[in-house]
Structures are given as structure tokens and as C-alpha cells.
PDB file of N, CA and C in Angstrom:
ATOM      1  N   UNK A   1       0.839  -1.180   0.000  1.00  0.00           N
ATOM      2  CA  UNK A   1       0.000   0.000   0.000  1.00  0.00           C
ATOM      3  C   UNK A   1       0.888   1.249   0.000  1.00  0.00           C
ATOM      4  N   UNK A   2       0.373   2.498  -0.558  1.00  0.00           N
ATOM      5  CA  UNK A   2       1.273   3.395  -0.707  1.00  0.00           C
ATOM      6  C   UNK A   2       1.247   4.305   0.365  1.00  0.00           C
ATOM      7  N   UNK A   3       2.475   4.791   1.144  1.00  0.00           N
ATOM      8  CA  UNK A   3       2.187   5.768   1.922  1.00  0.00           C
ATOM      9  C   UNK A   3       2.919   7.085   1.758  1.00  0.00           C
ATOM     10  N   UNK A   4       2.182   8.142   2.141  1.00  0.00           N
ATOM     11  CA  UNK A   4       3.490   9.174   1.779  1.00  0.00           C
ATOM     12  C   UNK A   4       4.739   9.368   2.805  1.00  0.00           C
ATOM     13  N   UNK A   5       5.663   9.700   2.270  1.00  0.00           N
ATOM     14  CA  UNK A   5       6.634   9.661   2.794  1.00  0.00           C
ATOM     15  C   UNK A   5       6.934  10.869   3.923  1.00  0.00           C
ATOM     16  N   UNK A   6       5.869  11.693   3.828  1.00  0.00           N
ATOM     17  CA  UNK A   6       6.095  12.984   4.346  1.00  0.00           C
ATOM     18  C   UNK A   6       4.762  13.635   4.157  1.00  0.00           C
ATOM     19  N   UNK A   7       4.369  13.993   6.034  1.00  0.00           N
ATOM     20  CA  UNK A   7       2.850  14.632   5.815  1.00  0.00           C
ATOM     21  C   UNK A   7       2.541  15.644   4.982  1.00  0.00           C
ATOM     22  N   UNK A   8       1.353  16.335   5.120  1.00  0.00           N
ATOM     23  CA  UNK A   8       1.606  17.465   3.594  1.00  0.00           C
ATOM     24  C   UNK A   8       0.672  18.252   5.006  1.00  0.00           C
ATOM     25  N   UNK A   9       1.668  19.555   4.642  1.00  0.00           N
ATOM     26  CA  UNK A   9       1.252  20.472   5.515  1.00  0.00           C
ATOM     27  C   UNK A   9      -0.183  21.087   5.506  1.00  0.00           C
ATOM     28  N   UNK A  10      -0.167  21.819   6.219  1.00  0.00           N
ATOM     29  CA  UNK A  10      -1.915  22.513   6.283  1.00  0.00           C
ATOM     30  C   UNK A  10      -1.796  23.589   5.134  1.00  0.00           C
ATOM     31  N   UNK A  11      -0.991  24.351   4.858  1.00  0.00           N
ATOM     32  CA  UNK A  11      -0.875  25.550   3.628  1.00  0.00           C
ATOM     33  C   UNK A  11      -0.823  24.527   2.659  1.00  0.00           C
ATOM     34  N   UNK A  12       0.342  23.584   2.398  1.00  0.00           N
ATOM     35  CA  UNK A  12      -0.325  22.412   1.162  1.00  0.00           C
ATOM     36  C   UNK A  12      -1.577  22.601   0.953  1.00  0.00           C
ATOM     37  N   UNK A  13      -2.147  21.869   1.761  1.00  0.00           N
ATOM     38  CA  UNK A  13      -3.817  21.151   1.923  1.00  0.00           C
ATOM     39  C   UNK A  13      -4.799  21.946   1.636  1.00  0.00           C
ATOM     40  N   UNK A  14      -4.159  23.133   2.563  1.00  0.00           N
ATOM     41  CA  UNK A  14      -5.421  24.747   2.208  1.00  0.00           C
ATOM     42  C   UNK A  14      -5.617  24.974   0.890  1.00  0.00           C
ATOM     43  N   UNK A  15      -3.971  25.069   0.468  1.00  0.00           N
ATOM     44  CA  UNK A  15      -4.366  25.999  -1.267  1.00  0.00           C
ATOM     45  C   UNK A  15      -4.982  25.197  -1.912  1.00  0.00           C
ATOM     46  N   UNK A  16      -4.428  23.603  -2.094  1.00  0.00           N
ATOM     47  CA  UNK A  16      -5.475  22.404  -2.823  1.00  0.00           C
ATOM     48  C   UNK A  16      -6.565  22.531  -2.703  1.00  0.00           C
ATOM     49  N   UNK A  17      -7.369  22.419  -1.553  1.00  0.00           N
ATOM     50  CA  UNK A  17      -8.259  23.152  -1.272  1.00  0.00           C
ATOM     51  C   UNK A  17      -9.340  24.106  -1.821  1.00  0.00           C
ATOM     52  N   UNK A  18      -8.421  24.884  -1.750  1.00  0.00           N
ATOM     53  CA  UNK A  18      -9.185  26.364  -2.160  1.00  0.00           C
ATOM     54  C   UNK A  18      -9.638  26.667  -3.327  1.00  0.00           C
ATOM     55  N   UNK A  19      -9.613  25.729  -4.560  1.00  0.00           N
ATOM     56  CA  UNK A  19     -10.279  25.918  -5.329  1.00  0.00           C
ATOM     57  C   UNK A  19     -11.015  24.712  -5.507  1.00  0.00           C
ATOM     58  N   UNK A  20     -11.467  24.335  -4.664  1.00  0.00           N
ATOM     59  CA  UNK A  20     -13.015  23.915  -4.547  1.00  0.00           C
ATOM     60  C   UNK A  20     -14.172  24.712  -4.064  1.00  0.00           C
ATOM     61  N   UNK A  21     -14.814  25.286  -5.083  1.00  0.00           N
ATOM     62  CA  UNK A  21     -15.790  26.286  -4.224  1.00  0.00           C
ATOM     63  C   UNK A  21     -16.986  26.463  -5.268  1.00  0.00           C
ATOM     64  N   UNK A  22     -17.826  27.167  -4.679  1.00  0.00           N
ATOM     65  CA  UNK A  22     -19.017  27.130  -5.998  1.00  0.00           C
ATOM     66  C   UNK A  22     -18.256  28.496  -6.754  1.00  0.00           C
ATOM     67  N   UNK A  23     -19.180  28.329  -8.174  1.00  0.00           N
ATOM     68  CA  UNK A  23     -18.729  29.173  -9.222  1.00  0.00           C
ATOM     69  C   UNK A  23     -20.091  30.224  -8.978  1.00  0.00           C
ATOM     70  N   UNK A  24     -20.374  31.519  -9.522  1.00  0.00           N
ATOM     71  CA  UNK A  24     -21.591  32.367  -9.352  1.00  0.00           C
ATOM     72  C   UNK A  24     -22.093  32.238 -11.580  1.00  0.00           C
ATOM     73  N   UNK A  25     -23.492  32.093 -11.532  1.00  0.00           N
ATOM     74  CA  UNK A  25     -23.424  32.119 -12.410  1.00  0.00           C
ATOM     75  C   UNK A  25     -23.196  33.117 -13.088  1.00  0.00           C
ATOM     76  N   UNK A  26     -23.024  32.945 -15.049  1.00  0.00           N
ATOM     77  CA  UNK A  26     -22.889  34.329 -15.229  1.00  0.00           C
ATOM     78  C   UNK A  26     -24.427  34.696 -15.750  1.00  0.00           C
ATOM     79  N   UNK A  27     -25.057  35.826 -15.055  1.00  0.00           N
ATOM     80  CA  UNK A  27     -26.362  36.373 -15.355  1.00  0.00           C
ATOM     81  C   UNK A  27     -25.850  38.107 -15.671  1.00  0.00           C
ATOM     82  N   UNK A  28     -26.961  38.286 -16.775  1.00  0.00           N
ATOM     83  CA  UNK A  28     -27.189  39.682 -17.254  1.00  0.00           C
ATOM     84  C   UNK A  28     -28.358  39.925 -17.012  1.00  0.00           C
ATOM     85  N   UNK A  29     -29.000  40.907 -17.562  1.00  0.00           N
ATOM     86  CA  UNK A  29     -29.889  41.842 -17.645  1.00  0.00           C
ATOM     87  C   UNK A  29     -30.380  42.692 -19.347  1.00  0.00           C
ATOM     88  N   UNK A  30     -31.415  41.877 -19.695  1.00  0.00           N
ATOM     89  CA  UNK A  30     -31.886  41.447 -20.728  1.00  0.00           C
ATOM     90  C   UNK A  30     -31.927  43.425 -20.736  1.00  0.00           C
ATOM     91  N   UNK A  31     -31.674  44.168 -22.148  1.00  0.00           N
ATOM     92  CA  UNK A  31     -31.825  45.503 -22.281  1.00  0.00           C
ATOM     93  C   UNK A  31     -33.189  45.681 -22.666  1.00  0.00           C
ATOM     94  N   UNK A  32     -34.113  44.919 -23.263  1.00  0.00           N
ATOM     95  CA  UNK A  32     -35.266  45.187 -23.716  1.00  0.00           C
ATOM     96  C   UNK A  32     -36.840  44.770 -22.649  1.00  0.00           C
ATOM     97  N   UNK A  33     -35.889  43.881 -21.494  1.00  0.00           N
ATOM     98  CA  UNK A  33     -37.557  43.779 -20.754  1.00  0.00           C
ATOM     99  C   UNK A  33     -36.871  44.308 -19.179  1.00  0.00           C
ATOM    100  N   UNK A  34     -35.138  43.883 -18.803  1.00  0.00           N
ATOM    101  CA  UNK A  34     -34.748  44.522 -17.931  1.00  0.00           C
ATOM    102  C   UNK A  34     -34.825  43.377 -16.912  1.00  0.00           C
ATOM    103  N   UNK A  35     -35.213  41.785 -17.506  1.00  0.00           N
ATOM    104  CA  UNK A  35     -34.726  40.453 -16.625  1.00  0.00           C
ATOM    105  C   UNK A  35     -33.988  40.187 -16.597  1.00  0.00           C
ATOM    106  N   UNK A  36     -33.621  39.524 -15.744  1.00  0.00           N
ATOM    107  CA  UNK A  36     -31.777  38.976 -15.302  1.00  0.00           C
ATOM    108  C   UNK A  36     -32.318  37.512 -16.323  1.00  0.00           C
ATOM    109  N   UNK A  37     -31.121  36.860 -16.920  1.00  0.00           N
ATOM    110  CA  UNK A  37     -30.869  35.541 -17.623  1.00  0.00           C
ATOM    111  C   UNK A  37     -29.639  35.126 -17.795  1.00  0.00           C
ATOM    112  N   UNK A  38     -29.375  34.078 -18.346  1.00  0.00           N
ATOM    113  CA  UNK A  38     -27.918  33.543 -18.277  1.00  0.00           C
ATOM    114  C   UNK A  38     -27.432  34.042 -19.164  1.00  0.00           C
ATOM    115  N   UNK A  39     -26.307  34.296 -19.614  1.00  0.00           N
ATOM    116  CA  UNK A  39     -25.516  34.765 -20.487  1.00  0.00           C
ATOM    117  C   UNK A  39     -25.053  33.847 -21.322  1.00  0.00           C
ATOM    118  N   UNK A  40     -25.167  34.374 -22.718  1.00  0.00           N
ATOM    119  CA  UNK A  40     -25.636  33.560 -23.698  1.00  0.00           C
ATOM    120  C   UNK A  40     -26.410  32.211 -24.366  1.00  0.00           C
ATOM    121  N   UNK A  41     -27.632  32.905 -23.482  1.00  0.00           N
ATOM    122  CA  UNK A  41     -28.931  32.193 -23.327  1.00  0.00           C
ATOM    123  C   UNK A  41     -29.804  32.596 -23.684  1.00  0.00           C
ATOM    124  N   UNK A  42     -31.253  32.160 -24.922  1.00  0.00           N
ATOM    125  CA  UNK A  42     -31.871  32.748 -25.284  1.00  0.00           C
ATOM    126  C   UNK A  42     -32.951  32.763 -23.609  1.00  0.00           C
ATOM    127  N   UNK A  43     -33.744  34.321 -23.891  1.00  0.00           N
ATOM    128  CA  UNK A  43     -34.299  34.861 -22.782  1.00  0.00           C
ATOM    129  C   UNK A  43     -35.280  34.093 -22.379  1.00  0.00           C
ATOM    130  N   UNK A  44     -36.166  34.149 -21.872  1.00  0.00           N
ATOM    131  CA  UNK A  44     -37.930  33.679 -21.540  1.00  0.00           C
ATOM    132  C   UNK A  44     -38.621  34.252 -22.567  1.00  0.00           C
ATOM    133  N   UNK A  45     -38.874  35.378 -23.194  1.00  0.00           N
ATOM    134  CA  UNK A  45     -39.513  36.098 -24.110  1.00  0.00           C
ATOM    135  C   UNK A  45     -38.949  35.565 -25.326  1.00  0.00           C
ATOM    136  N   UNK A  46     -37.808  34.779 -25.478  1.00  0.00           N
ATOM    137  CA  UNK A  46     -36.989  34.385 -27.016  1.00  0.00           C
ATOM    138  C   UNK A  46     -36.568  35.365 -27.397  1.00  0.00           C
ATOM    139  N   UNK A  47     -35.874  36.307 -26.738  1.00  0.00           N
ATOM    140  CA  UNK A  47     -34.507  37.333 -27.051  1.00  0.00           C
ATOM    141  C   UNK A  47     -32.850  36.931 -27.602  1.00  0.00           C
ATOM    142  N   UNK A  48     -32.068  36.932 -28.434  1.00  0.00           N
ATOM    143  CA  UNK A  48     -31.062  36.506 -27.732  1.00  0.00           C
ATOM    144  C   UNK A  48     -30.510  38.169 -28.511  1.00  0.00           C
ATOM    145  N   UNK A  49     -29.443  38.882 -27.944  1.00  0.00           N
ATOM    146  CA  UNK A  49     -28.830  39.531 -28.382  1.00  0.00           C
ATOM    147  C   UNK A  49     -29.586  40.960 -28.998  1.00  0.00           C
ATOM    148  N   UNK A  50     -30.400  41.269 -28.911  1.00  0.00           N
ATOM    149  CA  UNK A  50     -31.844  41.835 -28.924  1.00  0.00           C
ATOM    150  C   UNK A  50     -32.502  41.823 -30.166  1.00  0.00           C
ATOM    151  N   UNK A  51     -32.366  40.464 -30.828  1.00  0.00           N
ATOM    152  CA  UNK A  51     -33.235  40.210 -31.810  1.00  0.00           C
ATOM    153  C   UNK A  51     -33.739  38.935 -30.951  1.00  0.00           C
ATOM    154  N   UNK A  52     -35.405  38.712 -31.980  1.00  0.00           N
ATOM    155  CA  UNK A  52     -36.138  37.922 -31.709  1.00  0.00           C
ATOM    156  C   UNK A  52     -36.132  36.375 -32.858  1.00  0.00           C
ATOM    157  N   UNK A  53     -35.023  35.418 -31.565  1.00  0.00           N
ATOM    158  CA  UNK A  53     -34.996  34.190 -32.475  1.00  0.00           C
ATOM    159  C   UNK A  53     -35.798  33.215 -32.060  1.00  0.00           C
ATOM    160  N   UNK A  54     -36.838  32.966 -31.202  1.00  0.00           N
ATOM    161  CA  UNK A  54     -38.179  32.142 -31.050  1.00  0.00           C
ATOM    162  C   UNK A  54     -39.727  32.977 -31.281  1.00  0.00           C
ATOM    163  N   UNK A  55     -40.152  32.354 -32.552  1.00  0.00           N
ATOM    164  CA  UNK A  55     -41.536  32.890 -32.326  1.00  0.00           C
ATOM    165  C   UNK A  55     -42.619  32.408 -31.069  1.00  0.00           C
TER     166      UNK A  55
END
């Protein structure tokens, strides 16, 4: 079985660590109704980019 040869410190461990974390999504703010949506996502209304690509 493998063992390490040498503990791994707490600053090791922390920084490994530290990028485990949640991400925030990315949301905008649609210019034509003024809703927040995901970014580069067509809207709820079928906006994308402020033309209308869902009838």
C-alpha cells in the first residue's frame, strides 16, 4: 500500500483546497424587458442579443 513519505502540511492542503468552491453564475440583464438571464442564453420572451430568435 502506498504511503506518503512525508505529511503534507496545512498551507499544502489549504491551497489544494481552495479551489473547490461554488462558481456564481454568469447572469445579465436582458436591455429590452430589464430580466436577469444567463448569459448567452436565449431569454424567456426568445430574445437573444436583442433580436427575436423564437416565435
Amino acid at each position: 500500500m502506498a504511503v506518503p513519505a512525508r505529511r503534507t502540511s496545512k498551507t499544502k492542503k489549504n491551497s489544494r483546497r481552495g479551489q473547490q468552491k461554488l462558481k456564481q453564475p454568469a447572469i445579465s440583464i436582458d436591455a429590452r424587458t430589464g430580466e436577469y438571464h444567463l448569459s448567452h442564453h436565449v431569454s424567456a420572451d426568445g430574445y437573444y442579443n436583442g433580436q427575436k430568435v423564437i416565435k
